[in-house]
Protein backbone atom coordinates (compact mmCIF):
# COMPACT_ATOMS: atom_id res chain seq x y z
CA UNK A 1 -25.71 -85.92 17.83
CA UNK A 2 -22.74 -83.18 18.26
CA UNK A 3 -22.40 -80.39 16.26
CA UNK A 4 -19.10 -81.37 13.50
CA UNK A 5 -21.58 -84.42 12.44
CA UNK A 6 -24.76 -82.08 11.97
CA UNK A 7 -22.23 -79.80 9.99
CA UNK A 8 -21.10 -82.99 7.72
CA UNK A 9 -24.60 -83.92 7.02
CA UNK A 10 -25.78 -81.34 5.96
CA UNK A 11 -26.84 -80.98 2.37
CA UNK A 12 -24.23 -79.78 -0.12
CA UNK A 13 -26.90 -78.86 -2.65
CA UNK A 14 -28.87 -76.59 -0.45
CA UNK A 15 -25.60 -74.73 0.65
CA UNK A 16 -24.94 -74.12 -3.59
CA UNK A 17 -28.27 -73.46 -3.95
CA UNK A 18 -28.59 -70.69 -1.27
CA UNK A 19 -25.53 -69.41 -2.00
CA UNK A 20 -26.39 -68.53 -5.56
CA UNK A 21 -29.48 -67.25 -4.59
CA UNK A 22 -27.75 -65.08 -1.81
CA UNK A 23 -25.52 -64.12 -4.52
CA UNK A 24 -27.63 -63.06 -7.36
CA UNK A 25 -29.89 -60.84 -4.93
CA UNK A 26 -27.31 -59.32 -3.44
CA UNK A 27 -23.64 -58.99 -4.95
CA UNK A 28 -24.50 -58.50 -8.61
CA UNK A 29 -25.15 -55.29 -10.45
CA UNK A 30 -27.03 -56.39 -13.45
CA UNK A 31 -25.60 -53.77 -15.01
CA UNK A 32 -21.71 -54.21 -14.47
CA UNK A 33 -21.07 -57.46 -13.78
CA UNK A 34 -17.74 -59.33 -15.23
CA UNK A 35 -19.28 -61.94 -17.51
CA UNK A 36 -17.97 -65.62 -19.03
CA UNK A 37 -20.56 -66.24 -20.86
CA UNK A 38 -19.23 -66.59 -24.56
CA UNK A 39 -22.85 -65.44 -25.76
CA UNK A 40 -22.11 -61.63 -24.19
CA UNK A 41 -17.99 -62.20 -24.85
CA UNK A 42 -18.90 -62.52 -28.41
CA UNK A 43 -20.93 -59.30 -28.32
CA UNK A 44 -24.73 -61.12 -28.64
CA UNK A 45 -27.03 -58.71 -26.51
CA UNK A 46 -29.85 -61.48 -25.35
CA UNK A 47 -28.18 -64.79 -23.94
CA UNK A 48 -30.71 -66.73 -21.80
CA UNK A 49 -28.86 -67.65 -18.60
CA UNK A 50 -27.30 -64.04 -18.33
CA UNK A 51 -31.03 -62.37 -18.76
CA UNK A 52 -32.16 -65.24 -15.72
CA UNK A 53 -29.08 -64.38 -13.79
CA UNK A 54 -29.92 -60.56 -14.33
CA UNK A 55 -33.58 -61.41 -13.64
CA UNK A 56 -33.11 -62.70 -10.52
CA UNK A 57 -30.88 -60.01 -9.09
CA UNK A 58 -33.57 -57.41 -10.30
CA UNK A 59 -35.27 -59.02 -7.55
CA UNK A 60 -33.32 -57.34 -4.80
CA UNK A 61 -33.99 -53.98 -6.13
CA UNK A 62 -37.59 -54.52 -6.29
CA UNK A 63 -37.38 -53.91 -9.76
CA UNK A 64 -40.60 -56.91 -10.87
CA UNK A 65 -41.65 -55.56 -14.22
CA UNK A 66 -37.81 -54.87 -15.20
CA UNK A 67 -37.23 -58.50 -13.80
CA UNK A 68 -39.97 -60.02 -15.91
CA UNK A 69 -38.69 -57.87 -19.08
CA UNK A 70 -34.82 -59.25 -18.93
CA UNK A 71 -36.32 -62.99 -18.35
CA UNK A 72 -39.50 -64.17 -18.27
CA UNK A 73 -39.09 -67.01 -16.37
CA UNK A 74 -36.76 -65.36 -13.55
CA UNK A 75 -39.05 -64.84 -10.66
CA UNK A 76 -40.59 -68.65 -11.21
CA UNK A 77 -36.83 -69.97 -11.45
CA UNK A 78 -36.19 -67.58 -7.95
CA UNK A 79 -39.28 -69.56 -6.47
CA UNK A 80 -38.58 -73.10 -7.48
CA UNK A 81 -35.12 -72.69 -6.45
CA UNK A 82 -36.26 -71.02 -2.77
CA UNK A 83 -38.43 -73.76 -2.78
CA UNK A 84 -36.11 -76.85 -3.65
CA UNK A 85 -33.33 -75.34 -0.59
CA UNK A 86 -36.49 -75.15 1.98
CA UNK A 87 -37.50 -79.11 1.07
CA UNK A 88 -34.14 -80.08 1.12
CA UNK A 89 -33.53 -78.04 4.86
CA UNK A 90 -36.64 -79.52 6.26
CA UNK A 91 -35.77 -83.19 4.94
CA UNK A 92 -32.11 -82.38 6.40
CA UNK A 93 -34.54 -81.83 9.84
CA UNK A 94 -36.64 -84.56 9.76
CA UNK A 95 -33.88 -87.14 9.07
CA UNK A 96 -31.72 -85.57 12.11
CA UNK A 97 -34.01 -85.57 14.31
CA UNK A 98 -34.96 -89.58 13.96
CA UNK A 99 -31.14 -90.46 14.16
């Protein structure tokens, strides 16, 4: 099989999902980031997908017990989400390699 039709078939969710992930850990300052969230443009301090966005990219600093304080659930969303690209990769494998 060349290489463009490995490229096509490969899975579109995995390539959002990784990206995100990429993103959070490394390009956002939890801190300072620009936000759209109408929760945080309406001046609300707590919105839930901000504090697992914020969470997540605590991550990359290390920074567990900070990560688990801004969203409980951050570090089990980081996992599931590490672990849905890696199924969807090695299914992406397995179904290449019997074609």
């Amino acid at each position: 099989m060349n290489l463009k039709r490995k490229i096509k078939l490969f899975p579109l969710e995995a390539i959002i999902w990784i990206s995100g992930l990429v993103y959070l850990l490394f390009f956002v300052n939890p801190s300072t980031h620009f936000s759209i969230c109408p929760f945080s443009n309406f001046g609300f301090e707590y919105c839930p997908g901000c504090g697992l966005g914020r969470s997540i990219s605590l991550l990359s600093d290390l920074k567990f017990w900070e990560s688990i304080r801004t969203h409980p659930l951050g570090i089990i969303a980081f996992i599931l989400l590490l672990y849905r690209s890696i199924s969807i990769i090695l299914i992406y494998r397995r179904r290449i390699t019997n074609i």
